[in-house]
C-alpha atoms as a PDB file:
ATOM      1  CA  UNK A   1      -9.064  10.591 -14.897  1.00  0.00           C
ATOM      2  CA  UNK A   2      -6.247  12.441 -13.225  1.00  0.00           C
ATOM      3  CA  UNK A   3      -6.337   9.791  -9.842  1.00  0.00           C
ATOM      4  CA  UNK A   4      -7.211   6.978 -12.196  1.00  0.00           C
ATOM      5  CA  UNK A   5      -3.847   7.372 -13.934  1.00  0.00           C
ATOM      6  CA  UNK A   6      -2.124   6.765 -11.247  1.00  0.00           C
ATOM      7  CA  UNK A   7      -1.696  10.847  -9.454  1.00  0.00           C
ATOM      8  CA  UNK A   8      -2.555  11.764  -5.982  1.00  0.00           C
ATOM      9  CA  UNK A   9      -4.954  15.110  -6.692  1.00  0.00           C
ATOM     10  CA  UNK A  10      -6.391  17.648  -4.198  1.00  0.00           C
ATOM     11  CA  UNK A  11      -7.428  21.020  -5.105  1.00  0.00           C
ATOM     12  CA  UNK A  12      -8.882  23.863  -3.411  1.00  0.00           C
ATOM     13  CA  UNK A  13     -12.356  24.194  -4.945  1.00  0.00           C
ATOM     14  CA  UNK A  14     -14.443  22.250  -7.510  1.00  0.00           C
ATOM     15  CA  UNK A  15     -13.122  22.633 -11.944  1.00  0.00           C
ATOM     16  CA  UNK A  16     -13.492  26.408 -11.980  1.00  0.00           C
ATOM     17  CA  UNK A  17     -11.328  28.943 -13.202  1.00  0.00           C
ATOM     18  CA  UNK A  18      -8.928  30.284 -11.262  1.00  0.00           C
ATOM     19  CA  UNK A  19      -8.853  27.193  -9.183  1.00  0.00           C
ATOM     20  CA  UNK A  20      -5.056  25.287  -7.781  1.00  0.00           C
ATOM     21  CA  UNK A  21      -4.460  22.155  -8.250  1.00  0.00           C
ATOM     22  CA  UNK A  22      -1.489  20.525  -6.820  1.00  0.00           C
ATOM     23  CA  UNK A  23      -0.397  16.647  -7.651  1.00  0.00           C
ATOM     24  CA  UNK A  24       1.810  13.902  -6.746  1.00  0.00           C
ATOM     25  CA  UNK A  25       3.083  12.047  -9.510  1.00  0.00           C
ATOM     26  CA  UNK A  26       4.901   8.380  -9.488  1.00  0.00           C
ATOM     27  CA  UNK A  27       8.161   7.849 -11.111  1.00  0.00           C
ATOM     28  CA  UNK A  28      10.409   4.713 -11.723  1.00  0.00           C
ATOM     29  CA  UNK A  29      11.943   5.882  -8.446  1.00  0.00           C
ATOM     30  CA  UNK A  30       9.857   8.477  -5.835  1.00  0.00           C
ATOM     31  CA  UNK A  31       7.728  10.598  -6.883  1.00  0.00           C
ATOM     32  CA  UNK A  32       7.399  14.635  -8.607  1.00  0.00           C
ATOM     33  CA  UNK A  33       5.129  16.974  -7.292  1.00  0.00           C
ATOM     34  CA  UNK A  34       3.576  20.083  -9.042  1.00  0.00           C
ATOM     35  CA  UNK A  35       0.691  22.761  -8.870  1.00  0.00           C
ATOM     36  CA  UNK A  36      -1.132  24.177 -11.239  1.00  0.00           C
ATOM     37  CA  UNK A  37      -4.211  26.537 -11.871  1.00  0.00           C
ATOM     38  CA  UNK A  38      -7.758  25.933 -14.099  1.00  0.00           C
ATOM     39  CA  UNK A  39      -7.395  28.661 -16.570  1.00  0.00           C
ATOM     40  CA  UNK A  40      -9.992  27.790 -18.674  1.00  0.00           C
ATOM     41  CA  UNK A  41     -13.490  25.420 -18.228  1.00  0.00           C
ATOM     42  CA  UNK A  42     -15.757  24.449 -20.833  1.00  0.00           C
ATOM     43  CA  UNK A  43     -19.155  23.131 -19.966  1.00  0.00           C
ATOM     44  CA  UNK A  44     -21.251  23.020 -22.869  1.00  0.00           C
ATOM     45  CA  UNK A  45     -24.082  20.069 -23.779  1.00  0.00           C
ATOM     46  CA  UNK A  46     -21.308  18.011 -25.739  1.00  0.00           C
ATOM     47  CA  UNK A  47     -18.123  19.400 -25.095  1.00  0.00           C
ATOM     48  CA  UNK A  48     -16.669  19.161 -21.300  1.00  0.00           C
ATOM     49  CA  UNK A  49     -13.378  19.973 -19.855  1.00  0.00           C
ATOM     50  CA  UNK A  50     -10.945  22.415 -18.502  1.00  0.00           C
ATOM     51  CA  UNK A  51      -7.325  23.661 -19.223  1.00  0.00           C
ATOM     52  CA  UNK A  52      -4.608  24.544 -16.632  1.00  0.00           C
ATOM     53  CA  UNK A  53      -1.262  26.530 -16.460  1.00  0.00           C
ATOM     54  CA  UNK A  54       1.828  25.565 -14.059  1.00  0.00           C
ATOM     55  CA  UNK A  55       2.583  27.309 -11.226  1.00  0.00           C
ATOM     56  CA  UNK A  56       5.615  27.911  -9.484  1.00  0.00           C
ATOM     57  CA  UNK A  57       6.191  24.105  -8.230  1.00  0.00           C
ATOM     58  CA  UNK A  58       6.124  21.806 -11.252  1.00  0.00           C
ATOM     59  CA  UNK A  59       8.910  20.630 -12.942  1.00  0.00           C
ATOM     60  CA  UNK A  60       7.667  22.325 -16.217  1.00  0.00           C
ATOM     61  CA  UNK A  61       6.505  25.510 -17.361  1.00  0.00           C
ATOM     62  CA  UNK A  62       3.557  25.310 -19.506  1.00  0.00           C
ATOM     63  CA  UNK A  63      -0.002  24.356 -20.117  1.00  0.00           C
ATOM     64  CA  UNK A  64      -2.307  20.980 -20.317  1.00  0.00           C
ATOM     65  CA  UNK A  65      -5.433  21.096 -21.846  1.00  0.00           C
ATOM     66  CA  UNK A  66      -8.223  18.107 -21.493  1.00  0.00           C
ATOM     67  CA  UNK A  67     -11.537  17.860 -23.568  1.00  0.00           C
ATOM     68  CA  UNK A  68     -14.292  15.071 -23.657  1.00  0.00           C
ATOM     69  CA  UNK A  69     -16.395  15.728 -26.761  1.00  0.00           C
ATOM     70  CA  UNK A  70     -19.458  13.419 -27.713  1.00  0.00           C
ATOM     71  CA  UNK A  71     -20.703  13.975 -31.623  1.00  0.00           C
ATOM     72  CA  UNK A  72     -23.699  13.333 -33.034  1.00  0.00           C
ATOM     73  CA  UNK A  73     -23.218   9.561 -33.480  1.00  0.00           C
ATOM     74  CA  UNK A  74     -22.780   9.142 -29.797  1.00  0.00           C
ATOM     75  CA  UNK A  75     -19.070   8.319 -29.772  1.00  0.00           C
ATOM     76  CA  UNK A  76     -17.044   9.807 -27.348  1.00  0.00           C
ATOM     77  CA  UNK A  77     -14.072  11.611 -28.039  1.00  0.00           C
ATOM     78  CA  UNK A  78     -10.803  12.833 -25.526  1.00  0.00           C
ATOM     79  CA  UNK A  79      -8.347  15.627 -26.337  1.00  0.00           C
ATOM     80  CA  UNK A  80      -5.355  16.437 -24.562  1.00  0.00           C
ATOM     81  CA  UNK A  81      -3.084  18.867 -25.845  1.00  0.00           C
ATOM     82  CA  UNK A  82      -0.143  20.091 -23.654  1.00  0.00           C
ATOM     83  CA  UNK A  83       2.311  22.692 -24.558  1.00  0.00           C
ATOM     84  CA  UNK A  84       5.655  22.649 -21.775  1.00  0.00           C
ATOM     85  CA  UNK A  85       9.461  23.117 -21.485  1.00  0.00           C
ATOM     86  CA  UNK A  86      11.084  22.293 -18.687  1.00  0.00           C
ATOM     87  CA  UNK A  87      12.208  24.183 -15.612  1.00  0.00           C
ATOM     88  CA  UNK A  88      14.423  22.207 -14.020  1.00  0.00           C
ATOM     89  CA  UNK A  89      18.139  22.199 -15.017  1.00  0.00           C
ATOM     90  CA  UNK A  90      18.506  18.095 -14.808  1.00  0.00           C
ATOM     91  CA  UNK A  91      15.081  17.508 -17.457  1.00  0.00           C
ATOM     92  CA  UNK A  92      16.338  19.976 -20.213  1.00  0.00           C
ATOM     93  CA  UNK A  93      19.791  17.887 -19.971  1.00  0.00           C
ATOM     94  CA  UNK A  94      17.930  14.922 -20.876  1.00  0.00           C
ATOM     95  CA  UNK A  95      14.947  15.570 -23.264  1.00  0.00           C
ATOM     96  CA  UNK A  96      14.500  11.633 -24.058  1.00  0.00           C
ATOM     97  CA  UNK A  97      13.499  10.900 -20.216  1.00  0.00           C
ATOM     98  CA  UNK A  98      11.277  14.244 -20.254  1.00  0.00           C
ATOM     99  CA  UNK A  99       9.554  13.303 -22.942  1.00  0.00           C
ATOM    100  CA  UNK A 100       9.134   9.549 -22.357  1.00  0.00           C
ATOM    101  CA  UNK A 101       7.837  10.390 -18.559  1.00  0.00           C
ATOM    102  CA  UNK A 102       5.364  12.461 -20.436  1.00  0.00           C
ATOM    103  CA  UNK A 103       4.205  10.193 -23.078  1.00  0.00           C
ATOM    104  CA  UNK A 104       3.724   7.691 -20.139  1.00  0.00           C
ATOM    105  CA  UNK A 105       1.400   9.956 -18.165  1.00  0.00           C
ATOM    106  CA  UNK A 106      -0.493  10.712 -21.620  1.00  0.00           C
ATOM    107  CA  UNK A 107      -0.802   6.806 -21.626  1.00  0.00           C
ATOM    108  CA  UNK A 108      -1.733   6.625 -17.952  1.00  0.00           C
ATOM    109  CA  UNK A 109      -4.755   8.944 -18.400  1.00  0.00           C
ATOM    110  CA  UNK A 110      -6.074   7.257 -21.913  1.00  0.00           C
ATOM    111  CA  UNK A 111      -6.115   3.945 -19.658  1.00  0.00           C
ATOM    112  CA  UNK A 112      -7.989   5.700 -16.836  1.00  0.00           C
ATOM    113  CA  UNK A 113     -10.129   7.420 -19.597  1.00  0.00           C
ATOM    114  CA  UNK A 114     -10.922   3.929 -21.114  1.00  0.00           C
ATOM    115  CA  UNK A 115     -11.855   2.199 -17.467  1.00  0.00           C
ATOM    116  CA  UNK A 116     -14.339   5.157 -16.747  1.00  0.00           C
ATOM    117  CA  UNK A 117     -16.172   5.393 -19.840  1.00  0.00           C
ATOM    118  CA  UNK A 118     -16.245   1.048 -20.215  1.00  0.00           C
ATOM    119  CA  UNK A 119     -19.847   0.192 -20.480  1.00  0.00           C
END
């Protein structure tokens, strides 16, 4: 989901806890890079996914949860829940752009989300 919407993704060890993540994410102009770790994984029979907490290079401070849940009807359901502020001086100055690049990645990873699971 993460490469489908558009990031370039590499990570130092399969979704596990306690593994980094870093990214490399397009804007209008260049691009913002970040790292993160897996804080929390859930693998159960119809409930998959993982959360993960910035580190030190990200432009926010926060966490970004994402969970695919399936229920009993078959239909297939995808969470993401985020909680951030920013870190750098420039994004808290302008909260509109913040939030719209944001809601644009949110966007980005429904699309991806939506090409994967197309049947």
């Amino acid at each position: 989901m993460h490469r489908g919407s558009g990031l370039r993704v590499a990570a130092d060890g399969p979704i596990a806890v306690g593994t980094n993540v870093a990214f490399s994410a397009p804007l209008p102009v260049g691009f913002v890079d970040g790292t993160c770790r897996i804080v929390i994984v859930v693998d159960e029979p119809n409930r998959y996914g993982f959360a993960y907490g910035t580190l030190s290079v990200h432009p926010e401070r926060g966490e970004e949860a994402f969970f695919v849940s399936r229920d009993e009807a078959g239909n297939v359901r995808l969470d993401i829940d985020g909680v951030s502020r920013p870190t750098q001086r420039f994004a808290g100055l302008v909260p509109p752009l913040a939030d719209h690049l944001q809601d644009r990645g949110v966007r980005r990873y429904l699309a991806a989300m939506r090409t994967l699971t197309r049947d």
